[in-house]
N, C-alpha and C. Protein backbone atom coordinates (compact mmCIF):
# COMPACT_ATOMS: atom_id res chain seq x y z
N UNK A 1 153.77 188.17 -170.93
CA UNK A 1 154.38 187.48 -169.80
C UNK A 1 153.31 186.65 -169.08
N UNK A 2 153.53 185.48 -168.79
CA UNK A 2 152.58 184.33 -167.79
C UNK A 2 152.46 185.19 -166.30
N UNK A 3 151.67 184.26 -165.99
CA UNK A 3 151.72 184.73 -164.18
C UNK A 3 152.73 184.33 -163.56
N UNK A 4 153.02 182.55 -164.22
CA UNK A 4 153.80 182.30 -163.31
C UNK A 4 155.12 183.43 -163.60
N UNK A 5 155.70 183.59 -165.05
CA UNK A 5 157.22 184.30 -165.04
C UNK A 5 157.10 185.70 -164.17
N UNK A 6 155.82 186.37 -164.16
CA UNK A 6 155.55 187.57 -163.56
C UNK A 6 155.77 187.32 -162.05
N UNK A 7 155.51 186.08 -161.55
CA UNK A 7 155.87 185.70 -160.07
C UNK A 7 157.15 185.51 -159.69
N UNK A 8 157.37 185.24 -160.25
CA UNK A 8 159.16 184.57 -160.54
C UNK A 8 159.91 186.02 -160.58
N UNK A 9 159.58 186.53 -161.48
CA UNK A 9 160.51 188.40 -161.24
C UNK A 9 160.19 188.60 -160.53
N UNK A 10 158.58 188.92 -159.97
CA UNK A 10 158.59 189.62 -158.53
C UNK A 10 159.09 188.76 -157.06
N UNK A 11 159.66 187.57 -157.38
CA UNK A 11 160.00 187.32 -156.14
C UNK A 11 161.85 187.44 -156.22
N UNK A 12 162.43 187.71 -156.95
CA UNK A 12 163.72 187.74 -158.15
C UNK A 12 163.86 188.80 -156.80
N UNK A 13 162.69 190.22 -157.64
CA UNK A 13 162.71 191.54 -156.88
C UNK A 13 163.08 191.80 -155.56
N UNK A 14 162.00 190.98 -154.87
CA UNK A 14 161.70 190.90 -153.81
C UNK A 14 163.47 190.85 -152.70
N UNK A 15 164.45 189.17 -153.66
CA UNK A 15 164.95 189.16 -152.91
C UNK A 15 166.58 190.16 -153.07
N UNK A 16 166.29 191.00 -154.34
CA UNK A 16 167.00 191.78 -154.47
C UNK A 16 166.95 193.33 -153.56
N UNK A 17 166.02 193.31 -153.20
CA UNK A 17 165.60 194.44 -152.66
C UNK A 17 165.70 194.48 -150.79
N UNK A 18 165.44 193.02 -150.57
CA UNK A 18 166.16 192.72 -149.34
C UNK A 18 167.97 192.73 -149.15
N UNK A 19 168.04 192.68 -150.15
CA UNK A 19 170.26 192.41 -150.35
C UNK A 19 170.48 193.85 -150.08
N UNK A 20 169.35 194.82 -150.90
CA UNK A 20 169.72 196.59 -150.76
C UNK A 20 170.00 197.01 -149.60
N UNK A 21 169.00 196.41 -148.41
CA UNK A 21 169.10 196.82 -147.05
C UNK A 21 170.27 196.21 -146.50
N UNK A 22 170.75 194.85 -147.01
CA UNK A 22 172.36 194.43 -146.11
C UNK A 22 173.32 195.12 -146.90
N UNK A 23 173.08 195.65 -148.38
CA UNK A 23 174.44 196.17 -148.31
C UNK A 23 174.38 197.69 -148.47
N UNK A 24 173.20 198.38 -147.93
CA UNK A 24 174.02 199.68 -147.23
C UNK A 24 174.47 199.56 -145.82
N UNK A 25 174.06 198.54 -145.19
CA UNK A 25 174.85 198.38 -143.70
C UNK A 25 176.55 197.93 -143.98
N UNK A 26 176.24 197.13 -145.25
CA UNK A 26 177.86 196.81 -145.37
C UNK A 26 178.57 198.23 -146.06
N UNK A 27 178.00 199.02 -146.50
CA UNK A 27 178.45 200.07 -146.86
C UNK A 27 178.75 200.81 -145.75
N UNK A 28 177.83 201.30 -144.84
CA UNK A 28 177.96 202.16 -143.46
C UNK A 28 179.12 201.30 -142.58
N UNK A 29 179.41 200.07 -142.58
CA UNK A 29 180.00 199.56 -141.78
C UNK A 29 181.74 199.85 -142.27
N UNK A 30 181.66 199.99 -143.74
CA UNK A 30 183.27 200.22 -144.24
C UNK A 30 183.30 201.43 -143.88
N UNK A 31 182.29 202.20 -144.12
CA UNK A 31 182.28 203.95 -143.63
C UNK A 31 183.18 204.13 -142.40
N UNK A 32 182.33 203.62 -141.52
CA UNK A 32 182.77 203.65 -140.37
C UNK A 32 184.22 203.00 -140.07
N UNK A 33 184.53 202.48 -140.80
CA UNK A 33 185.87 201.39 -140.54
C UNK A 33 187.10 202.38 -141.62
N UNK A 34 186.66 203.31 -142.34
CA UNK A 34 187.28 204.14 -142.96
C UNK A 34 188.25 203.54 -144.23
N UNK A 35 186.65 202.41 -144.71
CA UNK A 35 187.40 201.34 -146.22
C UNK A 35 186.33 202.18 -147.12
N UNK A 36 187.44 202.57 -148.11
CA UNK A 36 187.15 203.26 -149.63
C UNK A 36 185.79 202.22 -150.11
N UNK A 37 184.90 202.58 -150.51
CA UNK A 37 183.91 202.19 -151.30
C UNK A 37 183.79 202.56 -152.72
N UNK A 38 183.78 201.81 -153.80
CA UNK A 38 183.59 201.62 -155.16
C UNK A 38 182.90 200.79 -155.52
N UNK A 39 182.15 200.90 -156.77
CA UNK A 39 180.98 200.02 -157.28
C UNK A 39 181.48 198.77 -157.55
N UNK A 40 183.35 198.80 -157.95
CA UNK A 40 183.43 197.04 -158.66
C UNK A 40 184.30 196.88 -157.51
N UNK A 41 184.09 197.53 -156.19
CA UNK A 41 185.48 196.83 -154.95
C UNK A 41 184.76 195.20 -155.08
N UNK A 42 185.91 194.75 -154.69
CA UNK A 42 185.63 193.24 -154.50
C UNK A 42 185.35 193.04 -152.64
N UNK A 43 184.41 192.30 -152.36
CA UNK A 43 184.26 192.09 -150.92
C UNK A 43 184.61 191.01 -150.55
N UNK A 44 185.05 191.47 -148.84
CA UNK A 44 185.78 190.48 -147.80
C UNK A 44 184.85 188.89 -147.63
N UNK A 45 185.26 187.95 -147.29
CA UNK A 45 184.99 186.81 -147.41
C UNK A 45 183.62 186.65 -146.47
N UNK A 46 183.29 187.41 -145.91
CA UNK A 46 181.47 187.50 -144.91
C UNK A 46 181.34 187.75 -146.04
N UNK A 47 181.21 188.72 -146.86
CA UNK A 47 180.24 189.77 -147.18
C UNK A 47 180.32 188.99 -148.71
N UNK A 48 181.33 188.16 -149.39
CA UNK A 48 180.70 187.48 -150.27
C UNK A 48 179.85 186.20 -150.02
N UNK A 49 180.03 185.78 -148.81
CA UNK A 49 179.16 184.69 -148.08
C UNK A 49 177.89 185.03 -148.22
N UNK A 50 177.81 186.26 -147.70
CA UNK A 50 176.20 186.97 -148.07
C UNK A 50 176.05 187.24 -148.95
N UNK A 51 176.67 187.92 -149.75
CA UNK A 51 176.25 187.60 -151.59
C UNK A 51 176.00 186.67 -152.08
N UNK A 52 176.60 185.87 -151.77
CA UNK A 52 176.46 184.36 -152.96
C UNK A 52 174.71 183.49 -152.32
N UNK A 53 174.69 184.25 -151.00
CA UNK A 53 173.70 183.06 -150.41
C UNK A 53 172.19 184.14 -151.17
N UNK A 54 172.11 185.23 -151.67
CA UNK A 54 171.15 186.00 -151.78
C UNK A 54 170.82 185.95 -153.64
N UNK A 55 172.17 185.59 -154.43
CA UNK A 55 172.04 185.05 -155.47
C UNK A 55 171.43 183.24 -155.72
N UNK A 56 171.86 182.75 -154.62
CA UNK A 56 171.47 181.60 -154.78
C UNK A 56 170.34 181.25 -154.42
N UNK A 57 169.38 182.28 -153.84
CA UNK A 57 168.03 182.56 -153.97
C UNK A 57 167.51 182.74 -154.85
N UNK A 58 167.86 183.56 -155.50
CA UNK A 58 167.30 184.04 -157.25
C UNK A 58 167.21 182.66 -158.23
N UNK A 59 168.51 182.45 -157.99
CA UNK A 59 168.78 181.09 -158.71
C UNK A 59 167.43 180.09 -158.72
N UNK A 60 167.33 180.04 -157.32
CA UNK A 60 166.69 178.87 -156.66
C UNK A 60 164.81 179.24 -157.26
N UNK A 61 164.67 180.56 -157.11
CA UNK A 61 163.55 181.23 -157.96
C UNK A 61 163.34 180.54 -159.59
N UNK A 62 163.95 181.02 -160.03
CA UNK A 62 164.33 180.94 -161.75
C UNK A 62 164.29 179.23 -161.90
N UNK A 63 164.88 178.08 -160.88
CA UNK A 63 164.81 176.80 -160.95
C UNK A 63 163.10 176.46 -160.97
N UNK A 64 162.77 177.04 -159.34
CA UNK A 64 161.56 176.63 -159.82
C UNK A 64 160.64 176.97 -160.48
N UNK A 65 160.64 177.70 -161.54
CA UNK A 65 159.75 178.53 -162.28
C UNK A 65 160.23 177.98 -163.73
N UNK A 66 161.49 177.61 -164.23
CA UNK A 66 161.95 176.87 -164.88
C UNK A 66 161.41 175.55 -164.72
N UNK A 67 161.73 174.47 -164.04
CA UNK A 67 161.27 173.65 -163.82
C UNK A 67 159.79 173.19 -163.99
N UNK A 68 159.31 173.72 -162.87
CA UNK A 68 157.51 173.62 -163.09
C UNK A 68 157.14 174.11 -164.56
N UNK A 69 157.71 174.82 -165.73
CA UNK A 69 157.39 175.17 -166.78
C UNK A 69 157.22 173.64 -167.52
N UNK A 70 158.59 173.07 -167.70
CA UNK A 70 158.64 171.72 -168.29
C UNK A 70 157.84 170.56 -167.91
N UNK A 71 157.50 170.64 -166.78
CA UNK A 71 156.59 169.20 -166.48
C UNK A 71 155.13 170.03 -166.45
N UNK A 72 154.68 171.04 -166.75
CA UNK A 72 154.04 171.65 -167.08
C UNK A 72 153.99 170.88 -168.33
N UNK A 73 154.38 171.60 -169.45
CA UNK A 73 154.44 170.88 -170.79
C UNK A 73 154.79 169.53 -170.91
N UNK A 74 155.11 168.83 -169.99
CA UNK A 74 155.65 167.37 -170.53
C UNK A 74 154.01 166.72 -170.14
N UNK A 75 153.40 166.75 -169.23
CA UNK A 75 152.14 166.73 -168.45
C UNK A 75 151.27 166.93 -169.91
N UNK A 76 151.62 168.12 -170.41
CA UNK A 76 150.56 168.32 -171.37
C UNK A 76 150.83 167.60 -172.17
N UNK A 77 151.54 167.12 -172.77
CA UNK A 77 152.51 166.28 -174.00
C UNK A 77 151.91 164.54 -173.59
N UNK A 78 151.81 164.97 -172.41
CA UNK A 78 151.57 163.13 -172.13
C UNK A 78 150.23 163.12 -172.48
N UNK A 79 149.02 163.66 -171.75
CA UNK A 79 148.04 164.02 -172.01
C UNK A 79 147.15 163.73 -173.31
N UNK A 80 148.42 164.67 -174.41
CA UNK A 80 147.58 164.85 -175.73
C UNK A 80 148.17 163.50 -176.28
N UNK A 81 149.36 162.75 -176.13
CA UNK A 81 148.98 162.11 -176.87
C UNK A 81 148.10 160.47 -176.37
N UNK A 82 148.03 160.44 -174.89
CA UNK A 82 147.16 159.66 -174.58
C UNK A 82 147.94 158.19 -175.01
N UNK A 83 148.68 157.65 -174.38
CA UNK A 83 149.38 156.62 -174.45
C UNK A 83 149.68 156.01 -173.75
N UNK A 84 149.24 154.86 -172.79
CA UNK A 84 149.49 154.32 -171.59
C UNK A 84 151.34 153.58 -171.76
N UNK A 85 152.10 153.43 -172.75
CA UNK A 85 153.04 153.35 -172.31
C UNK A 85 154.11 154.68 -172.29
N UNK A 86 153.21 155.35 -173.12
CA UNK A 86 154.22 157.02 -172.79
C UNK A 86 153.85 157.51 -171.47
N UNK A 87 153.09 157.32 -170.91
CA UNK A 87 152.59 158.02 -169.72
C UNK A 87 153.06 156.96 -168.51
N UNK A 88 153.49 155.66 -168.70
CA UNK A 88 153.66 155.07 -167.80
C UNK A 88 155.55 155.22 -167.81
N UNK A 89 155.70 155.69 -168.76
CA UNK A 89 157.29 156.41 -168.81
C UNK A 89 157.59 157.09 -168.41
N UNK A 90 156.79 158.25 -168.42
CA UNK A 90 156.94 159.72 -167.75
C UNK A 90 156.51 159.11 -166.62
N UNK A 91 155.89 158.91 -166.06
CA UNK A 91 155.56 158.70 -164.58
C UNK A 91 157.02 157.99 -163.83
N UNK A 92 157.71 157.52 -164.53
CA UNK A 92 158.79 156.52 -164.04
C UNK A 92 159.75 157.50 -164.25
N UNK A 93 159.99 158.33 -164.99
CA UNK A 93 160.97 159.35 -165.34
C UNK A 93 160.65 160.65 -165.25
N UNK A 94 159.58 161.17 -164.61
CA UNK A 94 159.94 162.59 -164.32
C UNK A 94 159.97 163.25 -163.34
N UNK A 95 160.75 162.32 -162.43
CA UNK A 95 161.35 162.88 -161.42
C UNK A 95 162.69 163.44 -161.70
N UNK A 96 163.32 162.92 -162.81
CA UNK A 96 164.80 163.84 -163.64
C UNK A 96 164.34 164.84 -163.81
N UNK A 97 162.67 165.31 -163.95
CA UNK A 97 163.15 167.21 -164.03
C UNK A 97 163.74 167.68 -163.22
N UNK A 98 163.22 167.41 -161.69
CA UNK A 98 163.35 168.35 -160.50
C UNK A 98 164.92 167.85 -160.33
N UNK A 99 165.68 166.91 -160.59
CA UNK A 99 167.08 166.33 -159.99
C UNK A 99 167.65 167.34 -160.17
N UNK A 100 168.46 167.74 -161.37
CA UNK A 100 169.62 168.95 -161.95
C UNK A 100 169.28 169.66 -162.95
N UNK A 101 169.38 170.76 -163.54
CA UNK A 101 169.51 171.31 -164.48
C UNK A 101 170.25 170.85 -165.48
N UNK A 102 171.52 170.03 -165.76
CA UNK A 102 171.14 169.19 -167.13
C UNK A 102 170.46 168.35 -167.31
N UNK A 103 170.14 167.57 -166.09
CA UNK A 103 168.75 166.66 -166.44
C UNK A 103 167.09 167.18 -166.73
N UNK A 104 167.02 168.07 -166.42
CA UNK A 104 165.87 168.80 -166.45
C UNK A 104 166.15 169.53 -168.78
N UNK A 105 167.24 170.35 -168.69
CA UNK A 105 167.42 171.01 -169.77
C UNK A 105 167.47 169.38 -170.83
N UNK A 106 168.07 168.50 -170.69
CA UNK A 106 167.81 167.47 -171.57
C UNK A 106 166.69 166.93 -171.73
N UNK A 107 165.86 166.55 -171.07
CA UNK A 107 164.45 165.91 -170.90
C UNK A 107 163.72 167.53 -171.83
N UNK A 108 163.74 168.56 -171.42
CA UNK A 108 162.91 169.49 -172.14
C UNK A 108 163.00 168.90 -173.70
N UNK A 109 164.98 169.10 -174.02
CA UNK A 109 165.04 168.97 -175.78
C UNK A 109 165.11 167.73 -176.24
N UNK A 110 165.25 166.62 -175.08
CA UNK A 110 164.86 165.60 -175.97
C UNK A 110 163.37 164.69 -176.08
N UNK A 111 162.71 165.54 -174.94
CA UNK A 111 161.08 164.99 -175.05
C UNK A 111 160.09 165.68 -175.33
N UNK A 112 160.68 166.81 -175.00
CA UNK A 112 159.11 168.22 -175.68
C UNK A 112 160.22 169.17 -176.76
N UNK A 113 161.37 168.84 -177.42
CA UNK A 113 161.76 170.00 -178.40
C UNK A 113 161.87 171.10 -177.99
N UNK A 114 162.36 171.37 -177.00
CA UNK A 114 162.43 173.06 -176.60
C UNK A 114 164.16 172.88 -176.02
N UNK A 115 164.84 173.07 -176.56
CA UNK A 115 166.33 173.75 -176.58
C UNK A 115 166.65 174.87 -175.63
N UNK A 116 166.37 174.44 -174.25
CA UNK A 116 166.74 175.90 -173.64
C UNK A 116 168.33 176.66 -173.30
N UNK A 117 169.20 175.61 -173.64
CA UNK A 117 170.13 176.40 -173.86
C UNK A 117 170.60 177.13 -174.91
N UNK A 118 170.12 176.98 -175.85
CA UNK A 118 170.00 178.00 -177.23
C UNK A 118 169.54 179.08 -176.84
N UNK A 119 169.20 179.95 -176.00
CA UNK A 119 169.01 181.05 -175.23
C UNK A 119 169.98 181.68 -175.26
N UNK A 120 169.87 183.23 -175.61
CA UNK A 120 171.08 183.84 -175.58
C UNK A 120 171.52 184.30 -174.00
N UNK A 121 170.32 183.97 -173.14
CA UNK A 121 170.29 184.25 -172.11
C UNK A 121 171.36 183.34 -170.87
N UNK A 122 171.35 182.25 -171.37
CA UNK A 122 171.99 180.89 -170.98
C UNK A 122 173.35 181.18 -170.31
N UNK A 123 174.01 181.76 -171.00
CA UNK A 123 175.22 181.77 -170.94
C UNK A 123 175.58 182.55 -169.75
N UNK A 124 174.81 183.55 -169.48
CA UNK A 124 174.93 184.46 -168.56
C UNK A 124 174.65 183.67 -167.04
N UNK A 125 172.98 183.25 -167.36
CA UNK A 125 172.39 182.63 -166.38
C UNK A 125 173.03 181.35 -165.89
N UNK A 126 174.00 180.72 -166.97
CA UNK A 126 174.56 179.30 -166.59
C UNK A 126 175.87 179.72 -165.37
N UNK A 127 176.70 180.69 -165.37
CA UNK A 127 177.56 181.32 -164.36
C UNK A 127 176.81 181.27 -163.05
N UNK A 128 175.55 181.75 -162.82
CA UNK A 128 175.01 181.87 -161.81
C UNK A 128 174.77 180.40 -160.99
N UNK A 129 174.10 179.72 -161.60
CA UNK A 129 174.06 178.22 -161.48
C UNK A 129 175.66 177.99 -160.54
N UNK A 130 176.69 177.86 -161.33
CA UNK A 130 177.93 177.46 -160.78
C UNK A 130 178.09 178.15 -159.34
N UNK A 131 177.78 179.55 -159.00
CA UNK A 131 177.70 180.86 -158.16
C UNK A 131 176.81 180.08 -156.69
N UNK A 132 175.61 179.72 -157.35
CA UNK A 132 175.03 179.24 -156.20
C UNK A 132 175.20 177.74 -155.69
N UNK A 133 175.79 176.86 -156.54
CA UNK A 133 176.23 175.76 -156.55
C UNK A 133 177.09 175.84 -155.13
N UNK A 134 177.92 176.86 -155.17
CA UNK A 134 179.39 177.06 -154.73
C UNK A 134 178.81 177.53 -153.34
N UNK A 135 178.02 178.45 -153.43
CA UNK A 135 177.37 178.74 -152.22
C UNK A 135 176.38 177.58 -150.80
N UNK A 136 175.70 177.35 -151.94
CA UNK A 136 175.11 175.93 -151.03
C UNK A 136 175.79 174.95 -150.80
N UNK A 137 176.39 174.09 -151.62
CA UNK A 137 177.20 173.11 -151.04
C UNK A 137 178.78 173.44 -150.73
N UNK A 138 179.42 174.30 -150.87
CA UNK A 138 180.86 175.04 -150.60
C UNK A 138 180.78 176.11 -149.93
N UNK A 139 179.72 176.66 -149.30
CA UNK A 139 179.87 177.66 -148.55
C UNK A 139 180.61 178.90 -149.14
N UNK A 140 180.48 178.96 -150.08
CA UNK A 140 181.00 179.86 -151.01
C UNK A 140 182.38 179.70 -151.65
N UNK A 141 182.40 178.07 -151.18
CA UNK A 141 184.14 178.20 -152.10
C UNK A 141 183.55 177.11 -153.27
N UNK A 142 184.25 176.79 -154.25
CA UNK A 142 184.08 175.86 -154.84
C UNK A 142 184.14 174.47 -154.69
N UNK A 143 183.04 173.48 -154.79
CA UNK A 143 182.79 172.35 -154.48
C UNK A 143 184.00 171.23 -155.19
N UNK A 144 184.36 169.95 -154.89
CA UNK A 144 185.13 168.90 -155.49
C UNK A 144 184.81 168.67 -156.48
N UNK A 145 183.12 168.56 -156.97
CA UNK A 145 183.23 168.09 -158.00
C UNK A 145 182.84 168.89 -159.12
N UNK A 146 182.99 170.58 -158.39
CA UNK A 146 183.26 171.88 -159.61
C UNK A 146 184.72 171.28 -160.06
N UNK A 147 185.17 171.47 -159.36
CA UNK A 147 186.66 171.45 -159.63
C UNK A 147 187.70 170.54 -160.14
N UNK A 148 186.53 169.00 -160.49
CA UNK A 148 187.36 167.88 -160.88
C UNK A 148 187.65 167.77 -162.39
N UNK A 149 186.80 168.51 -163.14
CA UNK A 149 187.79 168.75 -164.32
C UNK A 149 188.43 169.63 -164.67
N UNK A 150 189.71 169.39 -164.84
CA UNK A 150 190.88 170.98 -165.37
C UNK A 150 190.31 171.84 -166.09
N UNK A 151 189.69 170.97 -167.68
CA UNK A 151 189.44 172.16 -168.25
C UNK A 151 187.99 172.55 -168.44
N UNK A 152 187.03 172.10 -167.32
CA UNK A 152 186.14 172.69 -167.21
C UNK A 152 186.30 174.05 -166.28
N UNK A 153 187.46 173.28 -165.23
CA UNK A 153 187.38 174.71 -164.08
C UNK A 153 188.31 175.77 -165.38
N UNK A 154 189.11 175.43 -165.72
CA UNK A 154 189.76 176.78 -166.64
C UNK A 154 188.33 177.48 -167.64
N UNK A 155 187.57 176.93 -167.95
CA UNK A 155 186.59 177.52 -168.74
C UNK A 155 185.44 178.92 -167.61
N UNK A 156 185.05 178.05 -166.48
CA UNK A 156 184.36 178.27 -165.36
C UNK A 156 185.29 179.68 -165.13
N UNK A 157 186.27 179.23 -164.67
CA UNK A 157 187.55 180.47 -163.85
C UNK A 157 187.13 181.88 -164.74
N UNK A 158 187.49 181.39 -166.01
CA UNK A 158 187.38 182.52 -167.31
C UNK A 158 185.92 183.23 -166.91
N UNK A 159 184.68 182.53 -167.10
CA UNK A 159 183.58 183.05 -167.12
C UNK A 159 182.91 183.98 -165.99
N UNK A 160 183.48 183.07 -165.08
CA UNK A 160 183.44 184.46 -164.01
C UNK A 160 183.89 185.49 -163.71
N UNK A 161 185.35 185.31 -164.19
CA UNK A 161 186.27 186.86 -163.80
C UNK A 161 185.51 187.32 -165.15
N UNK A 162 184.94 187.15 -165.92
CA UNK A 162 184.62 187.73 -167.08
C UNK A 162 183.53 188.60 -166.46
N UNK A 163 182.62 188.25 -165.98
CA UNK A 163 181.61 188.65 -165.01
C UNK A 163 181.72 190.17 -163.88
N UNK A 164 183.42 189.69 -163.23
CA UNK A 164 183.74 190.19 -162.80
C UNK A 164 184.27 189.88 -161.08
N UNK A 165 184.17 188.92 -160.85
CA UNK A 165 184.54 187.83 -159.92
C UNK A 165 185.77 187.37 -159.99
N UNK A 166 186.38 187.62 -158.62
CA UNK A 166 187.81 187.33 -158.60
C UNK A 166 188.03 186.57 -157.62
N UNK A 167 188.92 185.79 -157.35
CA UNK A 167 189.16 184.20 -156.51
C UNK A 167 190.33 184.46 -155.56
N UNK A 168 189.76 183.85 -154.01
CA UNK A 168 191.15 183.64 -152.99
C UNK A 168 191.15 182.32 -153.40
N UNK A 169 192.41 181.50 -153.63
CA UNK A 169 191.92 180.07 -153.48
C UNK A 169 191.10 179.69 -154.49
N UNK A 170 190.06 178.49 -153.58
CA UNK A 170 188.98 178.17 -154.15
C UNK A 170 187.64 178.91 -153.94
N UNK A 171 187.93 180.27 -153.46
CA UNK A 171 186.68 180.95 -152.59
C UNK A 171 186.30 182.01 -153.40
N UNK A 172 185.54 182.25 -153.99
CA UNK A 172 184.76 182.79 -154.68
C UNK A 172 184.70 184.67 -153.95
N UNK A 173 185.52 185.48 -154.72
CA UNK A 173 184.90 186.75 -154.07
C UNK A 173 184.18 187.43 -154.92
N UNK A 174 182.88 187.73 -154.56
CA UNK A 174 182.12 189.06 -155.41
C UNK A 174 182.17 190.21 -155.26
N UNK A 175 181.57 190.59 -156.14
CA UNK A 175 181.93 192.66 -155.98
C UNK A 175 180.53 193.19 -155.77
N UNK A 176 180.60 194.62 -154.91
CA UNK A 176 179.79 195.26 -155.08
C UNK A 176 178.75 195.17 -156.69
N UNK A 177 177.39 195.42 -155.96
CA UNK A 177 176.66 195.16 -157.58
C UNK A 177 176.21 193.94 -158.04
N UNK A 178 177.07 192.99 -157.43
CA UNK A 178 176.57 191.78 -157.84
C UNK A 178 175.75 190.88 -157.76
N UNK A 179 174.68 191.46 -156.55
CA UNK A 179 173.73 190.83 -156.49
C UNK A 179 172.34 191.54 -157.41
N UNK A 180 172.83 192.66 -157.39
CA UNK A 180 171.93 193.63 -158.87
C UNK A 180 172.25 193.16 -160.11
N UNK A 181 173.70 193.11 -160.60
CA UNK A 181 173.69 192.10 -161.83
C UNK A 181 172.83 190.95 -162.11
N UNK A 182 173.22 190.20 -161.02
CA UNK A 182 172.16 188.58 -161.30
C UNK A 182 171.10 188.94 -160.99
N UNK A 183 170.13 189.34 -160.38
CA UNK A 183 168.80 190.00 -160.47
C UNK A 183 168.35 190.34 -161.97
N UNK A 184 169.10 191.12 -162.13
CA UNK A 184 169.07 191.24 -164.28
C UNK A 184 169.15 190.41 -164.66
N UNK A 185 170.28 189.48 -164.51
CA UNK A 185 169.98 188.08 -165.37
C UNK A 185 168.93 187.02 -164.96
N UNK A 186 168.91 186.59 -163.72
CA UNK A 186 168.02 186.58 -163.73
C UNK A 186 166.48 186.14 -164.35
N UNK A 187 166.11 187.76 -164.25
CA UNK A 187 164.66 187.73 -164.59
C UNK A 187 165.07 187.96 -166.01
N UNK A 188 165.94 188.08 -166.99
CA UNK A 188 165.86 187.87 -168.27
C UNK A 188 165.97 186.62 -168.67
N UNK A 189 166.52 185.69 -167.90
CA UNK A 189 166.22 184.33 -167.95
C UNK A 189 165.13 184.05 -168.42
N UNK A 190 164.40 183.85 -166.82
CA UNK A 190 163.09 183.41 -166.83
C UNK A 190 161.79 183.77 -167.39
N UNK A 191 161.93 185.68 -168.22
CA UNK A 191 161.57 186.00 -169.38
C UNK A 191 161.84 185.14 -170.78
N UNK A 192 162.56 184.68 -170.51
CA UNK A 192 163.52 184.31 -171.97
C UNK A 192 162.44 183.03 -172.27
N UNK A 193 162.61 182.04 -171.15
CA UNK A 193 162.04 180.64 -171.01
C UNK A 193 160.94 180.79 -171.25
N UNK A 194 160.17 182.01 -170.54
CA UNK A 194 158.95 182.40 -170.72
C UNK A 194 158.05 182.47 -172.04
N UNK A 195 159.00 182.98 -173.04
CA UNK A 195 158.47 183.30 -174.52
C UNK A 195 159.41 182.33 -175.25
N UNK A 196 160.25 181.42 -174.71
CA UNK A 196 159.90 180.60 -175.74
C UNK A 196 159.67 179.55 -175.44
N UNK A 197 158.50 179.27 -174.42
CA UNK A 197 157.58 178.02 -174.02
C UNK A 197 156.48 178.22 -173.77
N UNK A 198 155.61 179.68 -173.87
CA UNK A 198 154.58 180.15 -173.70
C UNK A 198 153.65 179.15 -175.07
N UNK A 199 153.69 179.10 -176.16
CA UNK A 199 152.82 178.68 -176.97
C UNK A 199 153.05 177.50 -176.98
N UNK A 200 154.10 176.57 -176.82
CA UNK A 200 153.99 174.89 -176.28
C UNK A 200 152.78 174.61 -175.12
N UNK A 201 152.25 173.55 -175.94
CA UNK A 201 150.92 173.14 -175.14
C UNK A 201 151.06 172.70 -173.91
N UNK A 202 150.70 172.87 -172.60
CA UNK A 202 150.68 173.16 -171.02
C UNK A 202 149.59 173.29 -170.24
């Protein structure tokens, strides 16, 4: 494992371990309110507000540790091959890493060969993406332009209740656990990225 991915879990940790302390208060608080507690209850619309905003931390972790990996290597890539019009390219274009995550994941496989969605990890970690999407700019409901294609949102809809996420509306509710789930994914992510961009030159 790098330093940087070792930083990246421990700050993953970090903000998982802060979520522990809000949700035994949200636990003591149903106590007290005399609401049944279960590991997959689904929570009231605060309390997924605060979920989604504590995943979209993690997220936001894993971006930049992701990120800085690739222009890491693209940096090195320019470097070795020493080319004043490849380098005067990248300089003009790599500000698309930091923009989005498909702009960032395309620039990896189509300028340094590294395929990071071929990750078996992807699939998991790509839900989360949508999760915090929804959180930052929707306040935890789903954004306009999640939702402007049919059968992307029917694909999306699927992947989350698959997860285990169930919907008022357009509002996203999570369940108990779920900020421990994505914590797992997570840092198997950014493990994942880790070993298979560790020996690409950087």
């Amino acid at each position: 494992m790098s330093i940087e991915a070792e930083e990246a879990c421990r700050a993953i940790m970090r903000i998982c371990a802060d979520w522990e302390i809000v949700s035994r208060r949200i636990d003591q608080a149903d106590m007290r309110n005399r609401v049944a507690i279960s590991s997959s209850d689904s929570l009231t619309a605060e309390q997924s507000a605060q979920t989604l905003s504590y995943i979209s931390r993690m997220v936001a972790e894993c971006e930049y540790f992701t990120f800085g990996r690739i222009r890491d290597m693209a940096s090195a890539h320019v470097e070795t091959v020493d080319s004043p019009m490849l380098t005067k390219l990248y300089e003009k274009n790599k500000s698309t890493i930091d923009s989005t995550w498909p702009n960032a994941l395309t620039f990896a496989k189509d300028s340094l060969g590294v395929d990071l969605r071929r990750l078996s990890e992807w699939s998991s970690f790509q839900h989360l993406i949508t999760l915090r999407n929804a959180s930052a700019h929707g306040r935890g409901e789903f954004t306009e332009k999640q939702l402007k294609n049919p059968q992307e949102v029917k694909k999306m809809l699927q992947g989350l209740s698959d997860f285990g996420y169930s919907f008022d509306g357009h509002r996203i509710v999570a369940y108990r656990g779920s900020v421990r789930d994505s914590s797992r994914d997570c840092r198997s992510f950014a493990l994942a990225v880790d070993a298979a961009t560790r020996n690409h030159p950087r």
